[in-house]
N, C-alpha and C. Protein backbone atom coordinates (compact mmCIF):
# COMPACT_ATOMS: atom_id res chain seq x y z
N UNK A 1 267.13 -133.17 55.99
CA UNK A 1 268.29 -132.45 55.51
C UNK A 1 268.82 -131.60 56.66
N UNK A 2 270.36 -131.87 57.02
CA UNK A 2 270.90 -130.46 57.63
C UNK A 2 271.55 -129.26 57.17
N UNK A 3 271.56 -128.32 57.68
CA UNK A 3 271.99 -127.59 57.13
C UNK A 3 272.76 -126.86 58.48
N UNK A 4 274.22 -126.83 57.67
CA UNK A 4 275.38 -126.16 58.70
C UNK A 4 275.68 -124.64 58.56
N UNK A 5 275.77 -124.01 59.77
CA UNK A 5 275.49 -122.87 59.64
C UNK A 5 277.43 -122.32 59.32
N UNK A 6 277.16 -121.16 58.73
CA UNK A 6 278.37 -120.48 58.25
C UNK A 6 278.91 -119.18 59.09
N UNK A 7 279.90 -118.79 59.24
CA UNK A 7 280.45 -117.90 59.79
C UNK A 7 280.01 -116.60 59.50
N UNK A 8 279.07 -115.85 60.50
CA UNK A 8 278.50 -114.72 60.16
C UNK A 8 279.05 -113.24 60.49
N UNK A 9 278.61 -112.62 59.44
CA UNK A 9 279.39 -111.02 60.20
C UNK A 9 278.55 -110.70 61.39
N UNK A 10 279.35 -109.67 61.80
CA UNK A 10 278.68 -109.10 63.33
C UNK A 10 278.00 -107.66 62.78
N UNK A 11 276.94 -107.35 63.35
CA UNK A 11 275.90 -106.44 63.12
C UNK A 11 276.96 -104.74 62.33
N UNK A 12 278.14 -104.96 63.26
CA UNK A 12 278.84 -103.32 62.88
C UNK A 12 279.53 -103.91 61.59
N UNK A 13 280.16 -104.59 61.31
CA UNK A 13 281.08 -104.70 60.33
C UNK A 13 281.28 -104.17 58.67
N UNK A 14 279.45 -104.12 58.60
CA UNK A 14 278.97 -103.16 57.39
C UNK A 14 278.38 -102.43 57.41
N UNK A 15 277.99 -101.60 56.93
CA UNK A 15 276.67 -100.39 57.25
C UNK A 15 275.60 -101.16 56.77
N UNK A 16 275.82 -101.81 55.30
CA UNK A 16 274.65 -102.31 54.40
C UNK A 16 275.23 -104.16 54.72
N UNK A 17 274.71 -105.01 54.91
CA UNK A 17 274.96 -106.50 54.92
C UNK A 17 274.45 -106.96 53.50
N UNK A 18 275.34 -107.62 52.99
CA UNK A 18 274.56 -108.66 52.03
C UNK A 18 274.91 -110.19 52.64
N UNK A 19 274.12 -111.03 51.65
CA UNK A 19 273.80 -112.10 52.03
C UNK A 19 274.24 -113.04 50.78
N UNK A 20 275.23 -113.95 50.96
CA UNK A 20 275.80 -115.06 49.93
C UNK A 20 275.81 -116.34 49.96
N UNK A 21 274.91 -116.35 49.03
CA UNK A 21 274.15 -118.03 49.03
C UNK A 21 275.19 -119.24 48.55
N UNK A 22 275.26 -120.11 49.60
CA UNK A 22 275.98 -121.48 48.86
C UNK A 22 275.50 -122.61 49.26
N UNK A 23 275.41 -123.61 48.48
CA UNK A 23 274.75 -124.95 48.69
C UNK A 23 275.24 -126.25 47.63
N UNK A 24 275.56 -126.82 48.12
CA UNK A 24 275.74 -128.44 47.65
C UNK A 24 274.41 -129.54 47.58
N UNK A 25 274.21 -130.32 46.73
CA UNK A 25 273.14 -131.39 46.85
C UNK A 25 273.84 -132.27 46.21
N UNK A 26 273.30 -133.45 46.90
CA UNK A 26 274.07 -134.61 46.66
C UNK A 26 273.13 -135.24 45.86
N UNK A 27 274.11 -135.92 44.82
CA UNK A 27 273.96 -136.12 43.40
C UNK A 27 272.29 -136.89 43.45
N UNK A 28 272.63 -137.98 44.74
CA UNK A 28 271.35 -139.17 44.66
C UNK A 28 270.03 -137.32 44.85
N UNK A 29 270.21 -136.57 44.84
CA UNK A 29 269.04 -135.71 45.87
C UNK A 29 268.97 -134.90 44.78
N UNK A 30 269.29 -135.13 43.35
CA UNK A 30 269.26 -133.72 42.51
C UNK A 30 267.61 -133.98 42.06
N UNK A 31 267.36 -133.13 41.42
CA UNK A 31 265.83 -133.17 40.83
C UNK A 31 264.92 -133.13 41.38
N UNK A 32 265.13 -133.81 42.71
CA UNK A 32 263.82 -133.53 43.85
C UNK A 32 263.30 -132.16 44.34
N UNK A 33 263.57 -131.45 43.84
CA UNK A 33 263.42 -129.74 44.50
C UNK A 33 263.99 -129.25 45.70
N UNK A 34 265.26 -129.93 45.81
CA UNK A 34 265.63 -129.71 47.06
C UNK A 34 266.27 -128.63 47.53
N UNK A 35 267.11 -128.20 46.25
CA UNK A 35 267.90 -127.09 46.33
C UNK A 35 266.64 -125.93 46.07
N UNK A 36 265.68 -126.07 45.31
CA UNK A 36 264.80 -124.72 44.97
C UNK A 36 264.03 -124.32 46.09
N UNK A 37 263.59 -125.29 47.04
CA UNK A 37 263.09 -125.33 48.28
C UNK A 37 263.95 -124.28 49.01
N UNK A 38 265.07 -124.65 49.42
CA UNK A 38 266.33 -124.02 49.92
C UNK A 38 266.29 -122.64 50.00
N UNK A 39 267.12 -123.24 48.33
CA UNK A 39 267.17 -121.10 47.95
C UNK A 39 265.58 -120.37 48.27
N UNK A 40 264.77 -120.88 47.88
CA UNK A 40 263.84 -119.87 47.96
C UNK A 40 264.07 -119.63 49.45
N UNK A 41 263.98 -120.31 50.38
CA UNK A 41 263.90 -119.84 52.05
C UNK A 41 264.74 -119.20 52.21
N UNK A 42 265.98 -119.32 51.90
CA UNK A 42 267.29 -118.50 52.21
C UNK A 42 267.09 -117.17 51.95
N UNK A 43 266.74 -117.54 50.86
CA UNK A 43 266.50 -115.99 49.95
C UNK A 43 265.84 -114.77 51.01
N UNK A 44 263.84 -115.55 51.18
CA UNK A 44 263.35 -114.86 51.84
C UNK A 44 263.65 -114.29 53.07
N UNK A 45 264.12 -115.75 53.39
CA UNK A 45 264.75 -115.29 55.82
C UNK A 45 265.92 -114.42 55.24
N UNK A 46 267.08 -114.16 54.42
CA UNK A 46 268.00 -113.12 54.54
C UNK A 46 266.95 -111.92 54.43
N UNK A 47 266.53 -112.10 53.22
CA UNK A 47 265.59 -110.31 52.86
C UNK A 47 264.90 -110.28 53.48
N UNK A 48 264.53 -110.77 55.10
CA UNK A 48 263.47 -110.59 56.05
C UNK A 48 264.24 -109.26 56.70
N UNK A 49 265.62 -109.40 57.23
CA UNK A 49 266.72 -109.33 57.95
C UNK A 49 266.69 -107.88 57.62
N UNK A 50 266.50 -107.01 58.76
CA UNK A 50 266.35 -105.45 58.47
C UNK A 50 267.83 -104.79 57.80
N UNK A 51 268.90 -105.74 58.45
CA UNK A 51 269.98 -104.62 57.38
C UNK A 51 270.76 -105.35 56.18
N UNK A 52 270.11 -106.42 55.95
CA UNK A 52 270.19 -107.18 54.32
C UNK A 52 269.48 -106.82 53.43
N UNK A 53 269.99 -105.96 52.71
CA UNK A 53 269.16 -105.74 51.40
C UNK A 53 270.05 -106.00 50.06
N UNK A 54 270.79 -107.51 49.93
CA UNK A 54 271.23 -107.94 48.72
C UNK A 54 271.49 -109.34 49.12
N UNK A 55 270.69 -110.14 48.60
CA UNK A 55 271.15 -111.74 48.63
C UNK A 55 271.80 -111.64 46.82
N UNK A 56 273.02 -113.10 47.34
CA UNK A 56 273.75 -113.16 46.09
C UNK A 56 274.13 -115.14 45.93
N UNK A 57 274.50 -115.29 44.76
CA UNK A 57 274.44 -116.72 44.60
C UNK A 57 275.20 -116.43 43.06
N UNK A 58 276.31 -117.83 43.47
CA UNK A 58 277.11 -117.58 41.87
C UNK A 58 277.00 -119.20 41.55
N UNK A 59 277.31 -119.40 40.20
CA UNK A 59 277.38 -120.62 39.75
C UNK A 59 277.74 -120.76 38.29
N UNK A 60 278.86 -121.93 38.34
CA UNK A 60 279.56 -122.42 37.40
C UNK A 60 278.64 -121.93 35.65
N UNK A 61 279.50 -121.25 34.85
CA UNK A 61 278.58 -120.92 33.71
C UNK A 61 277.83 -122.47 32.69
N UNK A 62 278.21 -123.29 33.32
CA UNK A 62 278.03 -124.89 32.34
C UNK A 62 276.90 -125.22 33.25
N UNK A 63 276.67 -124.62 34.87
CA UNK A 63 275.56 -125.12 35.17
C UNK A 63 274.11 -124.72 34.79
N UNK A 64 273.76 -125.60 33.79
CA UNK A 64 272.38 -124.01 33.47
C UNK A 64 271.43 -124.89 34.38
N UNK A 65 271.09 -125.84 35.16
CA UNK A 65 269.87 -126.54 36.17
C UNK A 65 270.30 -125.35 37.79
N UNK A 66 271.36 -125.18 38.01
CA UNK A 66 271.59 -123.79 39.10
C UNK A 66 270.98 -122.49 38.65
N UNK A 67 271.32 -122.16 37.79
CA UNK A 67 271.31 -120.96 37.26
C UNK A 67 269.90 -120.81 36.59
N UNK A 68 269.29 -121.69 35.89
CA UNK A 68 267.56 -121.82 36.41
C UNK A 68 266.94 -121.70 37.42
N UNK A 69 267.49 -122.43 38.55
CA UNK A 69 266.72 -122.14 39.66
C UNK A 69 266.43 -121.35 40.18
N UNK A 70 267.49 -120.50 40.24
CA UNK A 70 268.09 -119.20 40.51
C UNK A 70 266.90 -118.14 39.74
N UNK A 71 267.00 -118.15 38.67
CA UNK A 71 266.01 -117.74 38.11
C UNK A 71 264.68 -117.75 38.57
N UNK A 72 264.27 -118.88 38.96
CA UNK A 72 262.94 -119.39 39.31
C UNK A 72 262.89 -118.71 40.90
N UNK A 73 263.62 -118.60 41.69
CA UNK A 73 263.76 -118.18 42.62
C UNK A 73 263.49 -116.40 42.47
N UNK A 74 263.66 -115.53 41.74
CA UNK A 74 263.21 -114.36 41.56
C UNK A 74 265.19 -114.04 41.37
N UNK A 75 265.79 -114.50 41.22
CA UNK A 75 267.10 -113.72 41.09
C UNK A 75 267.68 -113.52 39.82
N UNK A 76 267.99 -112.36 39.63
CA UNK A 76 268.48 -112.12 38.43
C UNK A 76 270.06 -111.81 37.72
N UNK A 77 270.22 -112.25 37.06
CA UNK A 77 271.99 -112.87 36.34
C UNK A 77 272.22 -111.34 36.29
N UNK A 78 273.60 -111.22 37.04
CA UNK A 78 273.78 -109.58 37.15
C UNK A 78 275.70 -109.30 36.45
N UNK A 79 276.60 -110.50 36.40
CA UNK A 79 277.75 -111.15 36.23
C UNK A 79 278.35 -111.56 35.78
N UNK A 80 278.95 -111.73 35.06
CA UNK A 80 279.97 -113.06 34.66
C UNK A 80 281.03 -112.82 35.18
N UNK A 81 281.67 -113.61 36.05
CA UNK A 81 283.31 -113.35 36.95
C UNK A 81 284.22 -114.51 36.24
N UNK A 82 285.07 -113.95 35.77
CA UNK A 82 286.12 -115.29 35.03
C UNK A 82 286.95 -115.62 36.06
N UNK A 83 287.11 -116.82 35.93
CA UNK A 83 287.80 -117.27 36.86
C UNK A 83 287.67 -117.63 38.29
N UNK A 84 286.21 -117.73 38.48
CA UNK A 84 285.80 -117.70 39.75
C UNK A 84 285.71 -118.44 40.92
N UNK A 85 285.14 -119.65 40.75
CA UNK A 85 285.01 -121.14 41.01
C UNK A 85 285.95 -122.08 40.69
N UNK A 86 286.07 -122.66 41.78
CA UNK A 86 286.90 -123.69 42.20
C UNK A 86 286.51 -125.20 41.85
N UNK A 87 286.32 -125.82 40.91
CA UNK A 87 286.05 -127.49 40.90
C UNK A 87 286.71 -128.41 40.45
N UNK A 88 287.30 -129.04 41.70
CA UNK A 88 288.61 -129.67 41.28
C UNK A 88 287.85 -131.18 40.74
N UNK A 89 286.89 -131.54 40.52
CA UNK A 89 286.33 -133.10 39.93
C UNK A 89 286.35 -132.51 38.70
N UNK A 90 286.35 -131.41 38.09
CA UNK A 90 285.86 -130.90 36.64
C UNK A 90 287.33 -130.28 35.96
N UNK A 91 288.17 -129.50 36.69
CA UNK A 91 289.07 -129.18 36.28
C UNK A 91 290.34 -128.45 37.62
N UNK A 92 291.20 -128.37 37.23
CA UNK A 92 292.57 -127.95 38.10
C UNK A 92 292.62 -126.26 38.14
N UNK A 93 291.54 -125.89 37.17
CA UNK A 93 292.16 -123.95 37.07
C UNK A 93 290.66 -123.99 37.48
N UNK A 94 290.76 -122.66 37.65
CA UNK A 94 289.54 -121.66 38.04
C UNK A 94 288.18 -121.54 37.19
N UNK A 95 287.00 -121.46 37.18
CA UNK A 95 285.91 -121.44 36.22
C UNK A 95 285.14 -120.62 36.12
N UNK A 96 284.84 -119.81 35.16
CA UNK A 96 283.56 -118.83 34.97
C UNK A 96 282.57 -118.84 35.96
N UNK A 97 282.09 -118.01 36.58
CA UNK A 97 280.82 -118.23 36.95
C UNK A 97 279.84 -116.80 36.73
N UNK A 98 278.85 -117.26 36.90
CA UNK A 98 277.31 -116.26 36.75
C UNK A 98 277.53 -115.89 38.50
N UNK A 99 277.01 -114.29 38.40
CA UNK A 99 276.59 -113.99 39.55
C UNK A 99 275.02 -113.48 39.49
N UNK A 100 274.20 -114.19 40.66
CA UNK A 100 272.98 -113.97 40.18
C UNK A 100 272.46 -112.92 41.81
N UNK A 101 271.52 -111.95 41.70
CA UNK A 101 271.38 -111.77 42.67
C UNK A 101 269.74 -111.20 43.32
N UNK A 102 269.72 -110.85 44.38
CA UNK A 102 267.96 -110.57 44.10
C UNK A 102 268.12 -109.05 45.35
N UNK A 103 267.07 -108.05 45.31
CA UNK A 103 267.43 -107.29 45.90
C UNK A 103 265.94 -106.67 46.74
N UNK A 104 266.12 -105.89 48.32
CA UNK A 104 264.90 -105.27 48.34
C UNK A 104 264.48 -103.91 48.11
């Protein structure tokens, strides 16, 4: 698996950094633990990170196999944002999502 790295803030830009989880798995790759593998590492290497003390992760309210994991991962449903998410295979407007998050 690769994984592409995302556009990061620079050390001044916050006093406090958080950390916002996103990930795709492709459909043939669901069930294998691939994504729980993931998040859990993400999770930990951000909250390693001396001035991260909030990892965050949102997901569609219809996904409850995300939003388990999430769970399983130690993060806890802190959210509901209407209108949040973008999925244009599912629909043309905006979608609920859960914000889940974990803290140190």
């Amino acid at each position: 698996m690769q994984l592409q790295r995302a556009p990061a803030f620079q050390r001044g830009d916050w006093p406090a950094l958080r950390h916002l989880s996103c990930w795709y798995v492709r459909k043939d790759c669901w069930g294998q633990g691939v994504a729980g593998e993931l998040v859990h590492w993400a999770i930990n290497h951000a909250l390693s990170h001396p001035m991260i003390y909030r990892t965050e992760a949102a997901c569609d309210v219809m996904n409850v196999a995300s939003a388990r994991m999430m769970e399983k991962a130690g993060m806890s449903q802190g959210a509901l944002l209407r209108r949040y998410l973008f999925h244009p295979n599912v629909s043309d407007e905006p979608r609920d999502a859960f914000l889940y998050s974990k803290v140190r």
